[in-house]
N, C-alpha and C. Protein backbone atom coordinates (compact mmCIF):
# COMPACT_ATOMS: atom_id res chain seq x y z
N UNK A 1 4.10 -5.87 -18.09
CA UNK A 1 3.53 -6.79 -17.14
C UNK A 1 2.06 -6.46 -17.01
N UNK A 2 1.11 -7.09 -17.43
CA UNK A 2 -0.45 -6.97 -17.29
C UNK A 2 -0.77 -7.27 -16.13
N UNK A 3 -0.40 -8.34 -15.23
CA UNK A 3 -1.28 -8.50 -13.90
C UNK A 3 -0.72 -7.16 -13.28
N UNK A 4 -1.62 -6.88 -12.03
CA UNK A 4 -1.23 -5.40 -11.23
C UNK A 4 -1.07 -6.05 -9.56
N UNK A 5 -0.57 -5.44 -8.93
CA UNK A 5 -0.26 -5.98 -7.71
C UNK A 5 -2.18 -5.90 -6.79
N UNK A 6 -1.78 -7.23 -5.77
CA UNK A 6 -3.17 -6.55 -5.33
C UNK A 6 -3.08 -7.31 -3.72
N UNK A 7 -4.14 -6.28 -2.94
CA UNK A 7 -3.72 -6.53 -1.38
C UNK A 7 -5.44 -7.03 -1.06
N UNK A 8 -5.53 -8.35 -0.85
CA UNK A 8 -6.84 -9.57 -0.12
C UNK A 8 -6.66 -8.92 1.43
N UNK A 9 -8.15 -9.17 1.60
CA UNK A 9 -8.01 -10.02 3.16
C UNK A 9 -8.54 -11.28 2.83
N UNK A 10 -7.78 -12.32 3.76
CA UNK A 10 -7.55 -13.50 3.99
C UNK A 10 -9.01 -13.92 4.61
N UNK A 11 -9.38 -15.24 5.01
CA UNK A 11 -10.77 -15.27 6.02
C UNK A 11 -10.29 -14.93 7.13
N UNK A 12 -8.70 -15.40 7.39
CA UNK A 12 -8.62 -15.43 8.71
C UNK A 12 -8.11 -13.80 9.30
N UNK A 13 -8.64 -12.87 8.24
CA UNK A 13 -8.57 -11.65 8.72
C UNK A 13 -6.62 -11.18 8.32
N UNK A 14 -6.27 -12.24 7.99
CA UNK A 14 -4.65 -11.64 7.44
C UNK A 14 -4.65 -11.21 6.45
N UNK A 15 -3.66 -9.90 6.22
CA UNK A 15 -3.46 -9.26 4.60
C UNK A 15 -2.75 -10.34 3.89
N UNK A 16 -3.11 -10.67 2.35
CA UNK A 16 -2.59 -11.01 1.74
C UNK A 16 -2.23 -10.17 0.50
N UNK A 17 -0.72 -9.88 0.12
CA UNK A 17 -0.54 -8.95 -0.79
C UNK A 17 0.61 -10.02 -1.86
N UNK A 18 -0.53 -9.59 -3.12
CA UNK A 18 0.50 -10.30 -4.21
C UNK A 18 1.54 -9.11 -5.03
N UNK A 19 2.41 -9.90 -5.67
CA UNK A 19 3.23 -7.93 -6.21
C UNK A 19 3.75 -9.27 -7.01
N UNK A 20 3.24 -9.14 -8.50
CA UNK A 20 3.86 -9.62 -9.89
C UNK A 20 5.43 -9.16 -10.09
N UNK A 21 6.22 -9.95 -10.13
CA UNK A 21 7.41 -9.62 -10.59
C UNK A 21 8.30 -10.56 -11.41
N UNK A 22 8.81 -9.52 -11.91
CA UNK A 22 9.65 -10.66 -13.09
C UNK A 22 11.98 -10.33 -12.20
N UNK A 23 12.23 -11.25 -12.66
CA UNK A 23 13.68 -11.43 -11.97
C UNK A 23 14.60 -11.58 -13.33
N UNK A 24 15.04 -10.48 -13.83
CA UNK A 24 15.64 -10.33 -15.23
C UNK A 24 17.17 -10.33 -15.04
N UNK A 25 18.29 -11.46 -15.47
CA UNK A 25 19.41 -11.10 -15.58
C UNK A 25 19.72 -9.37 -15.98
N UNK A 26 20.64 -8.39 -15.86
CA UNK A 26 21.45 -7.69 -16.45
C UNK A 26 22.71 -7.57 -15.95
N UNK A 27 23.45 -7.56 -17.38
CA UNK A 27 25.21 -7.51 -17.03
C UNK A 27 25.67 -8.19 -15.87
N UNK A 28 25.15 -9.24 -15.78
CA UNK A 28 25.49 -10.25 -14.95
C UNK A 28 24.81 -10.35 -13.85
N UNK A 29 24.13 -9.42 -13.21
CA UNK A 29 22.95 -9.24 -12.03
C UNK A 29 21.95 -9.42 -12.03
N UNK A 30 21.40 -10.28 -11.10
CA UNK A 30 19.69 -10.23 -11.04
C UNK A 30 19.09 -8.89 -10.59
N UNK A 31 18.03 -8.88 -11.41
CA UNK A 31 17.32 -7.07 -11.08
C UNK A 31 15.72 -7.91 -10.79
N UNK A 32 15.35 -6.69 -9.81
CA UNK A 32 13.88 -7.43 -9.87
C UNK A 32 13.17 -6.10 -10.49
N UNK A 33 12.37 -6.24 -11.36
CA UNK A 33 11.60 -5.75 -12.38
C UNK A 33 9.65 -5.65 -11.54
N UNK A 34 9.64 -5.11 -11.09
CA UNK A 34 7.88 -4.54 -10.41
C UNK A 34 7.54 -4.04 -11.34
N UNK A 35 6.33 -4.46 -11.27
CA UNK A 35 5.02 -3.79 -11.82
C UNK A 35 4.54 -2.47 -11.57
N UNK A 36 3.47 -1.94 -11.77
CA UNK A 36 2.88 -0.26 -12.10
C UNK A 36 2.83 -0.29 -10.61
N UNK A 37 2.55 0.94 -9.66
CA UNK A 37 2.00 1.01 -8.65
C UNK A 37 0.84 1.05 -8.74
N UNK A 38 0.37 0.53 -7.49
CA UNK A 38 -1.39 0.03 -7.39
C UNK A 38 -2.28 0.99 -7.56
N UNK A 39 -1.88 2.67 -7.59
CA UNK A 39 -2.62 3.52 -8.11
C UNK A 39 -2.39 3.93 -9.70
N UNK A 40 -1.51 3.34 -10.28
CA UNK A 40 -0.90 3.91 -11.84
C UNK A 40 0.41 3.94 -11.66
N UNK A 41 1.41 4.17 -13.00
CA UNK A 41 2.17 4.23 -13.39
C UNK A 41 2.62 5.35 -12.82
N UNK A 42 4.20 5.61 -12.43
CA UNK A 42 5.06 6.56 -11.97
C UNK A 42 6.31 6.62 -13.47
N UNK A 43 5.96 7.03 -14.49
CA UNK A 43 6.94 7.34 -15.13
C UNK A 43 8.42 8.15 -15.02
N UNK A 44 8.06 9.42 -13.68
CA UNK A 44 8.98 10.00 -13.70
C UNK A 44 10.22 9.53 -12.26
N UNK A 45 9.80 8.38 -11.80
CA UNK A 45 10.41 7.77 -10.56
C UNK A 45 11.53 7.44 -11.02
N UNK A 46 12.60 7.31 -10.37
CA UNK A 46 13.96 7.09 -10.61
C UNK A 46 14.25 5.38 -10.65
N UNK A 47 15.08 5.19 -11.25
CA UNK A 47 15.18 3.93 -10.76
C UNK A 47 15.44 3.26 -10.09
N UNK A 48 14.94 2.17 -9.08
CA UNK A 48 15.44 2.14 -7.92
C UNK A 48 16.44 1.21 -7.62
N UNK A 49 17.49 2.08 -6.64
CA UNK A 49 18.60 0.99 -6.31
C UNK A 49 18.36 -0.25 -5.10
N UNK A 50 18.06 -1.33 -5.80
CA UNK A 50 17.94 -2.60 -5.15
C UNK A 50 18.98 -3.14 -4.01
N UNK A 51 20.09 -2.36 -3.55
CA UNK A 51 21.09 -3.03 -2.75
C UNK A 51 20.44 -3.86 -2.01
N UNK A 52 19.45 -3.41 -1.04
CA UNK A 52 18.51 -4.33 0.14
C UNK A 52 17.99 -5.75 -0.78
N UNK A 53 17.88 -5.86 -2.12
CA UNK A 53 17.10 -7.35 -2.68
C UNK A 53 18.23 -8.38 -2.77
N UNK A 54 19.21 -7.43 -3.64
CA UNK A 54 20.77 -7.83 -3.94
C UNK A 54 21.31 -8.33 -2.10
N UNK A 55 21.45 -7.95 -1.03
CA UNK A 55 21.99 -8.23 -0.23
C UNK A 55 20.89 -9.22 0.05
N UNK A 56 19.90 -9.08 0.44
CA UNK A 56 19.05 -10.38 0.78
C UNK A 56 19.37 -11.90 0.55
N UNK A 57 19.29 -11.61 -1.00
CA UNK A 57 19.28 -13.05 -1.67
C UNK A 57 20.91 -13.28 -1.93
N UNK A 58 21.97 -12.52 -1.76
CA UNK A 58 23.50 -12.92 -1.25
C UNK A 58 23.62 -13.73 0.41
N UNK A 59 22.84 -13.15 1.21
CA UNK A 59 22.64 -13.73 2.60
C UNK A 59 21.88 -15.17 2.06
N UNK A 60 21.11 -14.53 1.91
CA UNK A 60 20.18 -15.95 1.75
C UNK A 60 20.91 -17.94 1.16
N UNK A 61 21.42 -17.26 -0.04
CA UNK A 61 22.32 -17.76 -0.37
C UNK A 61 23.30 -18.81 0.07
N UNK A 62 24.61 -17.49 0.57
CA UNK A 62 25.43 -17.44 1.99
C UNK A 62 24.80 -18.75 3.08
N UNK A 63 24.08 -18.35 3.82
CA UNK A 63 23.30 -19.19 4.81
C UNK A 63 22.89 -20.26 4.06
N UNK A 64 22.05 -20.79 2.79
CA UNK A 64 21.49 -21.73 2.93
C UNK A 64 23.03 -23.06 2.49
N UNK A 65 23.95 -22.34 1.79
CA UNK A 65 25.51 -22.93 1.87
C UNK A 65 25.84 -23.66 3.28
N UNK A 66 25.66 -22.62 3.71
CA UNK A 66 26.33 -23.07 5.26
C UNK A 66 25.79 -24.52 5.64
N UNK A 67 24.24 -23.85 5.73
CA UNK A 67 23.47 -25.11 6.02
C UNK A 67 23.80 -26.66 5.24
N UNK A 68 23.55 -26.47 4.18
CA UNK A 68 24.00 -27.57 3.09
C UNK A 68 25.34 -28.25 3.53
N UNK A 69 26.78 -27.41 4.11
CA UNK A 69 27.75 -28.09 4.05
C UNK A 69 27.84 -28.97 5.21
N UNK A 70 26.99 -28.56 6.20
CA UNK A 70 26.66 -29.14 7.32
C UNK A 70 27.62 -28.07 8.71
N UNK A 71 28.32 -27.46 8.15
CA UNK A 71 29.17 -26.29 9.08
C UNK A 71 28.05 -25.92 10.48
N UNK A 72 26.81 -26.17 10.04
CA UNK A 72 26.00 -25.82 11.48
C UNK A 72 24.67 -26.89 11.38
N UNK A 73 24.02 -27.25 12.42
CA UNK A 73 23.19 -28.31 12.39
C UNK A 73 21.82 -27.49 12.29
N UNK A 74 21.20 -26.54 12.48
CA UNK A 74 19.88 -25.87 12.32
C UNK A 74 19.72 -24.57 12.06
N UNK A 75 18.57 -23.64 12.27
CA UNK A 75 18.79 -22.00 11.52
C UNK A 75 19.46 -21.76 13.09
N UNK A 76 18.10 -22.38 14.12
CA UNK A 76 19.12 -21.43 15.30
C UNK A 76 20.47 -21.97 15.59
N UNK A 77 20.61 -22.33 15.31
CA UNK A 77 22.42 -22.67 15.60
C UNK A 77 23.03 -21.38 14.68
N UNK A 78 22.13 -21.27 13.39
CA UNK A 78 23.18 -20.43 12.13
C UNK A 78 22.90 -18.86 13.03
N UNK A 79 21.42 -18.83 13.63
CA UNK A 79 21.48 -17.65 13.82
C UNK A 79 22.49 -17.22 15.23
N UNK A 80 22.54 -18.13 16.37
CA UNK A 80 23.43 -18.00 16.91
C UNK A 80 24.55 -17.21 17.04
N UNK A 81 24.99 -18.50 15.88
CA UNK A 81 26.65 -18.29 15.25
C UNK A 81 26.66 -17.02 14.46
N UNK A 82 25.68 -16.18 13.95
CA UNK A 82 26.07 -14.95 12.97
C UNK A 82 25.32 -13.67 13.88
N UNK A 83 24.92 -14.36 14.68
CA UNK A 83 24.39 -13.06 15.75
C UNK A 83 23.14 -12.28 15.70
N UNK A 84 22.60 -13.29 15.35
CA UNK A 84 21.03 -12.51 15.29
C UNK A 84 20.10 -13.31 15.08
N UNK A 85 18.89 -12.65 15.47
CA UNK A 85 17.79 -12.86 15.55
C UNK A 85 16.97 -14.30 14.95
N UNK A 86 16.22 -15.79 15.04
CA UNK A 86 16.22 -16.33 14.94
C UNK A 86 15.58 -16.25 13.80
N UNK A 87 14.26 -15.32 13.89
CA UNK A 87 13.08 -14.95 12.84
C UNK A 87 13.83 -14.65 11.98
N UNK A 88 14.48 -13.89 11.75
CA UNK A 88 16.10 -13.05 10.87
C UNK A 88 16.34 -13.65 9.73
């Protein structure tokens, strides 16, 4: 991956941080594939276990189903109904 991640300020004084990534099937799973760290390459880093990306985009998923089947009429209704937080 040639582009490198990189962190703007915005005008309006907000961080903007880009992070290049590629989303590679394996053995049936999406893996997300990052780029170097913004100071260099970590060759000897382990690889990291994604459960938190993997559960994300299963929720994500999950919920936007719900929504689609019509089972709930808005997010806050979904968030309501699953118990949390609206921002969530």
């Amino acid at each position: 991956m040639k582009t490198r991640p990189t962190i703007t300020v915005a005008s309006n004084g907000n961080l903007q941080v880009h992070i290049p990534m590629i989303i590679r099937r394996m053995r049936g799973r999406k893996q997300v594939i990052a780029p170097q760290a913004l100071d260099g390459e970590i060759p000897e880093a382990a690889e990291p276990v994604q459960a938190a990306v993997i559960q994300a985009l299963a929720r994500a998923f999950s919920w936007a189903q719900i929504l689609e089947n019509g089972q709930v009429k808005s997010v806050s209704e979904l968030a309501r109904t699953l118990e949390v937080d609206g921002s969530y």
